[in-house]
N, C-alpha and C. Protein backbone atom coordinates (compact mmCIF):
# COMPACT_ATOMS: atom_id res chain seq x y z
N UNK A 1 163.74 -87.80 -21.32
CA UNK A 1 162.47 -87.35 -21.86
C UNK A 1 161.36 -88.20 -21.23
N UNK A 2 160.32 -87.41 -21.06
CA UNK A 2 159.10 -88.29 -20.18
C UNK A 2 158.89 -89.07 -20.81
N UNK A 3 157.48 -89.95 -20.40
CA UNK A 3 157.29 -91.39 -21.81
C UNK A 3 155.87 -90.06 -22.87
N UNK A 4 155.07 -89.52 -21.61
CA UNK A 4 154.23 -88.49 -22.38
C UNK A 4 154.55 -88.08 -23.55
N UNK A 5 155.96 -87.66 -23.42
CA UNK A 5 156.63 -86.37 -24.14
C UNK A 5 156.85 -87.58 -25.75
N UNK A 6 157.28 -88.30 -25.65
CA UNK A 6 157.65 -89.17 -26.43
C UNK A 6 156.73 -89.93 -27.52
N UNK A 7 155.74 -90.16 -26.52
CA UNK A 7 154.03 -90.22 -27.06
C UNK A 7 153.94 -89.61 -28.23
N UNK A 8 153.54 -87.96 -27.37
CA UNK A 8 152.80 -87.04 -28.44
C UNK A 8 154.22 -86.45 -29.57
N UNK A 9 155.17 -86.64 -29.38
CA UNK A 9 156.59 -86.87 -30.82
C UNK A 9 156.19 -87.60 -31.71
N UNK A 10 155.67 -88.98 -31.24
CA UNK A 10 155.74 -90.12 -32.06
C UNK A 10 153.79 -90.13 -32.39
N UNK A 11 153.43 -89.39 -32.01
CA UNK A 11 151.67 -88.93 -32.28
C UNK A 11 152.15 -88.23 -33.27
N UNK A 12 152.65 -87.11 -32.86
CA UNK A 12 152.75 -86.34 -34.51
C UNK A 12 153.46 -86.41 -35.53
N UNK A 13 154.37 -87.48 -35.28
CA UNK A 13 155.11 -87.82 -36.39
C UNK A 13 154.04 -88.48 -37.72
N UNK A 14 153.12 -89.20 -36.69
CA UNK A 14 152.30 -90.41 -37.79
C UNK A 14 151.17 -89.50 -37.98
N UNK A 15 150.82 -88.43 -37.04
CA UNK A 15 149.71 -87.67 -37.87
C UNK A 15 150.32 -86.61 -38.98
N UNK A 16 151.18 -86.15 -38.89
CA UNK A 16 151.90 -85.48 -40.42
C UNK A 16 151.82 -86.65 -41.02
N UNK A 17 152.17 -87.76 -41.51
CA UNK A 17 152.06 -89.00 -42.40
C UNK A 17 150.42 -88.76 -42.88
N UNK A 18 149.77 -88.91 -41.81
CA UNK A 18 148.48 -89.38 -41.84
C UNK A 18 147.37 -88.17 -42.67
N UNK A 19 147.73 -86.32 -42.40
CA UNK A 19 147.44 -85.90 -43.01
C UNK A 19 148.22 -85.39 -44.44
N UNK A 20 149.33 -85.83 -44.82
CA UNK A 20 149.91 -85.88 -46.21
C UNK A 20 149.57 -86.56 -46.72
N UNK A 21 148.86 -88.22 -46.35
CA UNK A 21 148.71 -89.40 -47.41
C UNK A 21 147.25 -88.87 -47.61
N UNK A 22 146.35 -88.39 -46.37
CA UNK A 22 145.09 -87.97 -46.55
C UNK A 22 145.26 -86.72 -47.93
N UNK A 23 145.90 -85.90 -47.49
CA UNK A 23 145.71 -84.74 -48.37
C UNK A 23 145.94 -85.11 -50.44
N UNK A 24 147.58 -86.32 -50.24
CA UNK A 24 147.04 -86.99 -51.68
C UNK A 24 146.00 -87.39 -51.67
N UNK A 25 145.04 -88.13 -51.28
CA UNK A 25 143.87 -89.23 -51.44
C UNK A 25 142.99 -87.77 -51.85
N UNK A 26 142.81 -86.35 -51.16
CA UNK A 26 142.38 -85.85 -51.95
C UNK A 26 142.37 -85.25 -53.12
N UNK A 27 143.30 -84.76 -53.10
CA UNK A 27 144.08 -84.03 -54.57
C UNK A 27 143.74 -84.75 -55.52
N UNK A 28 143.43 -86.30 -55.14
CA UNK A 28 143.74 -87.51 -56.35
C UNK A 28 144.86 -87.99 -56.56
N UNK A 29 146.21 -87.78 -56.30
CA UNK A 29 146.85 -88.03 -56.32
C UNK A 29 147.45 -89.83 -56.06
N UNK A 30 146.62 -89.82 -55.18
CA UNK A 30 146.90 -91.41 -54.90
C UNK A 30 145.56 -92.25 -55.19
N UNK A 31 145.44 -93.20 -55.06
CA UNK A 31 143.93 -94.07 -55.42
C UNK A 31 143.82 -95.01 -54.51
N UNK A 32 142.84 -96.33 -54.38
CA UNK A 32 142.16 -96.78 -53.69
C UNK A 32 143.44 -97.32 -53.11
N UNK A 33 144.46 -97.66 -53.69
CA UNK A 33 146.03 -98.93 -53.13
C UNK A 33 146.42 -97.98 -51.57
N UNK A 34 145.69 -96.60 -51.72
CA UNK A 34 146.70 -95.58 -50.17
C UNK A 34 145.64 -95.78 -49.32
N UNK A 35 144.23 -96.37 -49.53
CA UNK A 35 143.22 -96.03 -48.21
C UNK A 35 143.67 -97.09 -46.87
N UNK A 36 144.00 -98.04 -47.49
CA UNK A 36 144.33 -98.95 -45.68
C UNK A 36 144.93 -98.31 -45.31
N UNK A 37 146.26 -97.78 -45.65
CA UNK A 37 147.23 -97.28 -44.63
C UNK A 37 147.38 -96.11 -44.05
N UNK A 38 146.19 -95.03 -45.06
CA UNK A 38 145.53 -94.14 -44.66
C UNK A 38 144.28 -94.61 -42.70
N UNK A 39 143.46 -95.66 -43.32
CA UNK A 39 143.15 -95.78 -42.61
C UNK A 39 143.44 -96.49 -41.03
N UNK A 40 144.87 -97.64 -41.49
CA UNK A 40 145.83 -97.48 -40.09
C UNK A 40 146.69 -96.78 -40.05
N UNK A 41 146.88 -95.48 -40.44
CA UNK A 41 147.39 -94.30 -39.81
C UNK A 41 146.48 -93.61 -39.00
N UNK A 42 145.18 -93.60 -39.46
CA UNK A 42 144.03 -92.88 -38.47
C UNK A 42 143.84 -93.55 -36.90
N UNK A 43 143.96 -94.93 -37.08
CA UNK A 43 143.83 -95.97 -36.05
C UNK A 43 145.18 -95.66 -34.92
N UNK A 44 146.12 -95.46 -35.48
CA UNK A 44 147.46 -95.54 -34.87
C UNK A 44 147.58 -93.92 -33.89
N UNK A 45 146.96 -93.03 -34.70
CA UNK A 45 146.44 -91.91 -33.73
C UNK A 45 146.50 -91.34 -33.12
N UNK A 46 144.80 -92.23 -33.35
CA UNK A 46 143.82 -92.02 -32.08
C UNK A 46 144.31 -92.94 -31.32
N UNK A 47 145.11 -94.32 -30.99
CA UNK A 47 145.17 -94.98 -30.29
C UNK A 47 146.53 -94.58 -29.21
N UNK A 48 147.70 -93.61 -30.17
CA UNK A 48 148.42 -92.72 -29.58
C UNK A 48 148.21 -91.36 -28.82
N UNK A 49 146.89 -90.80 -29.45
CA UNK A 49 146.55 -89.62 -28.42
C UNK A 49 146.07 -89.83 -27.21
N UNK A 50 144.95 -91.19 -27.60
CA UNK A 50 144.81 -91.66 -25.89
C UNK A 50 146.02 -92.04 -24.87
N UNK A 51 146.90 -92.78 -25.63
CA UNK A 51 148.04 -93.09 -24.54
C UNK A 51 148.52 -92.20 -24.01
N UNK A 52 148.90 -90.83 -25.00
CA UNK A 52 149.55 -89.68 -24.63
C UNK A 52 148.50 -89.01 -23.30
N UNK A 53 147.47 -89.04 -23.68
CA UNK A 53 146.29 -88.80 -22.59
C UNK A 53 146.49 -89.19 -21.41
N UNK A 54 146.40 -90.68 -21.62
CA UNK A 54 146.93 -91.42 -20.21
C UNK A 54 148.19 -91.27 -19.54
N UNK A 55 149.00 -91.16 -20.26
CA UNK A 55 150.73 -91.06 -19.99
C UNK A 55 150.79 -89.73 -19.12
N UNK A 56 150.21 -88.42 -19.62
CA UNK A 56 150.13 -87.50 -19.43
C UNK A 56 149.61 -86.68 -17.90
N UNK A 57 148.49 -87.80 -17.96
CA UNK A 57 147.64 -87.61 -16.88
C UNK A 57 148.57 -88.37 -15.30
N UNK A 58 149.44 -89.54 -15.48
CA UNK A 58 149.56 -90.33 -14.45
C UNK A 58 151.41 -89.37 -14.56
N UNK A 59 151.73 -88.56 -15.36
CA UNK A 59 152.78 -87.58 -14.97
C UNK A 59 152.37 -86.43 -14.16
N UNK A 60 151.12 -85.98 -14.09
CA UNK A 60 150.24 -84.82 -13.95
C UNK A 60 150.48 -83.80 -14.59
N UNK A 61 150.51 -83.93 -16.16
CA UNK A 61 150.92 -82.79 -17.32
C UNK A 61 149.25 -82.57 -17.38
N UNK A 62 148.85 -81.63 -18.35
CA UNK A 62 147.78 -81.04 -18.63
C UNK A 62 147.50 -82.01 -19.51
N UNK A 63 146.94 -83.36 -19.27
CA UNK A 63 146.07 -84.19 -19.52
C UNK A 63 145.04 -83.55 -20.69
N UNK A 64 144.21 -83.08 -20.12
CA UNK A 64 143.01 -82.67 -20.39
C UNK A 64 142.98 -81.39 -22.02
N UNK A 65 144.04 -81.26 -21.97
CA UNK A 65 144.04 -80.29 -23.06
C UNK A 65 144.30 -81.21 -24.37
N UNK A 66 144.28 -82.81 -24.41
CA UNK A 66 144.14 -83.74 -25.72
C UNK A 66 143.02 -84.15 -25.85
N UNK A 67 141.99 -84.01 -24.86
CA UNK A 67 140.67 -84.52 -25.00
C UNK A 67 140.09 -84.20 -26.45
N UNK A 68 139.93 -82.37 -26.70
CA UNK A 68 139.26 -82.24 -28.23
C UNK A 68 140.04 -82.84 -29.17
N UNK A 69 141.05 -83.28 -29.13
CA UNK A 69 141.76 -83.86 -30.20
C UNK A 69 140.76 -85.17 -30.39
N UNK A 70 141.05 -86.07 -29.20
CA UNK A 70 140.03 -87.46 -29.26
C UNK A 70 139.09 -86.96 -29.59
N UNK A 71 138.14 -86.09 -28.96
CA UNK A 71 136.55 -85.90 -29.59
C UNK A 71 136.69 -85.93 -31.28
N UNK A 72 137.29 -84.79 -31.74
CA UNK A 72 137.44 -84.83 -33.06
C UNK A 72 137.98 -85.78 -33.67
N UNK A 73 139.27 -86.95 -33.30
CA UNK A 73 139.43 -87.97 -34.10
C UNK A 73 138.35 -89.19 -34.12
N UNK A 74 137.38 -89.25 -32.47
CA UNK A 74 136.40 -89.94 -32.67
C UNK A 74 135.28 -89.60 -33.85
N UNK A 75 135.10 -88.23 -33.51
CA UNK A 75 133.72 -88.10 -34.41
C UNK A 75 134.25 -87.68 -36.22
N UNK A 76 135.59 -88.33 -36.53
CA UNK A 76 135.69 -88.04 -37.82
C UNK A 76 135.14 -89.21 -38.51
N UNK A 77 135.14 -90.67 -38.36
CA UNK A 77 133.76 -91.39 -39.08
C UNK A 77 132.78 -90.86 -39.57
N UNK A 78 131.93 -89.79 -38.92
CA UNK A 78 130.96 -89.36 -39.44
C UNK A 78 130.84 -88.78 -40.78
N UNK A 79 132.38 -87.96 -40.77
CA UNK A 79 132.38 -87.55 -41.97
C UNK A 79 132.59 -88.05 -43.34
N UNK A 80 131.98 -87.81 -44.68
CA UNK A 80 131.99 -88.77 -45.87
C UNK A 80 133.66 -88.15 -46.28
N UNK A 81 134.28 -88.93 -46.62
CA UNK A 81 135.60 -89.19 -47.15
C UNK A 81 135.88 -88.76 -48.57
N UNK A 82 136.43 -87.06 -49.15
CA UNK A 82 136.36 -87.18 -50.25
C UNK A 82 135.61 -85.35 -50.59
N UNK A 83 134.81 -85.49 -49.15
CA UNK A 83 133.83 -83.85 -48.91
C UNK A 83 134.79 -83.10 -48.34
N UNK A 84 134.14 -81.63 -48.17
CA UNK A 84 134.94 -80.49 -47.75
C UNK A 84 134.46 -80.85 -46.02
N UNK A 85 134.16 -81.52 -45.51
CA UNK A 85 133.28 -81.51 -43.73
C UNK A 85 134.98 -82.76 -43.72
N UNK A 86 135.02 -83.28 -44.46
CA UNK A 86 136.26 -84.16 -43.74
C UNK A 86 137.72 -83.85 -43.46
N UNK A 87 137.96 -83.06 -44.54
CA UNK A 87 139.36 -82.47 -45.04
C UNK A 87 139.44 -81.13 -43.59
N UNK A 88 138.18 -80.26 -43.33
CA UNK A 88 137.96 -79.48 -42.53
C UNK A 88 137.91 -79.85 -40.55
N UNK A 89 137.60 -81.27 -41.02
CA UNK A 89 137.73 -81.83 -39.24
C UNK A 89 139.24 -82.67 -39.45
N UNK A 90 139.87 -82.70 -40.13
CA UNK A 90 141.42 -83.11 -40.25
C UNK A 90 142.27 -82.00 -40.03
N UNK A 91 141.91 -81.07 -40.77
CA UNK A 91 142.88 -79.76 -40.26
C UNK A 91 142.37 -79.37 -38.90
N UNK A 92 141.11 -79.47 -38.16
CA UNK A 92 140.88 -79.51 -36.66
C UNK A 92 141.50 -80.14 -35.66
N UNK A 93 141.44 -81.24 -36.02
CA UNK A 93 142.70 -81.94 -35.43
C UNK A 93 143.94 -81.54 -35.29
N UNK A 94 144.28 -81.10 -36.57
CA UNK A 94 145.81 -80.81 -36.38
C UNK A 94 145.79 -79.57 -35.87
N UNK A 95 145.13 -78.40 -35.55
CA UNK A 95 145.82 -77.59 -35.08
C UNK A 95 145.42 -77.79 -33.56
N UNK A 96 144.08 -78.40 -33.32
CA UNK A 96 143.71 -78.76 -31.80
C UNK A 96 144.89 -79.99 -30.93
N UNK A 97 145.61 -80.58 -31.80
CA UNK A 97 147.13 -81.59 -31.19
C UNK A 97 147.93 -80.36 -31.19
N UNK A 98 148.19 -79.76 -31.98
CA UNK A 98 149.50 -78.86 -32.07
C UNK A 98 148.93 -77.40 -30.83
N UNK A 99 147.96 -77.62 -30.17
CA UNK A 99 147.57 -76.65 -29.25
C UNK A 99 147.73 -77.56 -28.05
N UNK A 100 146.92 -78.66 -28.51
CA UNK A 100 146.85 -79.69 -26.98
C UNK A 100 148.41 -80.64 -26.71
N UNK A 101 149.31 -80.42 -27.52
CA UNK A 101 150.41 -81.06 -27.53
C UNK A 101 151.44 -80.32 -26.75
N UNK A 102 150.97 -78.56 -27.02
CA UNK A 102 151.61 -77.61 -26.67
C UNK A 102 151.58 -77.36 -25.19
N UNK A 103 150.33 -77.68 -24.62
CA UNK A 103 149.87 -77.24 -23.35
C UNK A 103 150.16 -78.01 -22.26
N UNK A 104 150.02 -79.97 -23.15
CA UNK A 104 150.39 -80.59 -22.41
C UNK A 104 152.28 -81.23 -22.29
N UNK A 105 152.96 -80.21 -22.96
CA UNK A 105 154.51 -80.25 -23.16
C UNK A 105 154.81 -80.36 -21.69
């Protein structure tokens, strides 16, 4: 298996984590004790989609089809934590990896 390929496995393993612990934190289900690890799951990523990016690119896989993923995991800060604009650029993500994951297979 490439190292790419392995990347974006182990990318989406921690972003399913990352949007289930997110999706309790909304429901309510969980409380303030889930936000760190919520929030180094967000860190862990984005710091995996870039690799997969990079990995991808120096295999010459379709690189370029994880970029909107980064745009969107960059510009999710913006959003307030808790609103319908955050929960809505999280499910963006996930289907823009599960497109850009696809392309760059």
């Amino acid at each position: 298996m490439d190292a790419h390929r392995l990347a974006l496995l182990l990318t989406a393993a921690l972003l399913a984590a990352l949007l289930g612990l997110g999706l309790s934190l909304q429901l309510g289900w969980r409380r303030d004790a889930a936000r760190w690890p919520h929030h180094a799951l967000f860190f862990a990523v984005t710091a995996l989609t870039g690799l997969s990016t990079v990995l991808a690119a120096q295999t010459g896989a379709r690189w370029w089809a994880l970029l909107p993923v980064l745009g969107l995991l960059l510009s999710m800060p913006a959003t307030k934590p808790g609103r319908a604009g955050h929960w809505q650029r999280a499910a963006l993500v996930a289907a823009s990896f599960l497109a850009g994951a696809w392309a760059t297979w």
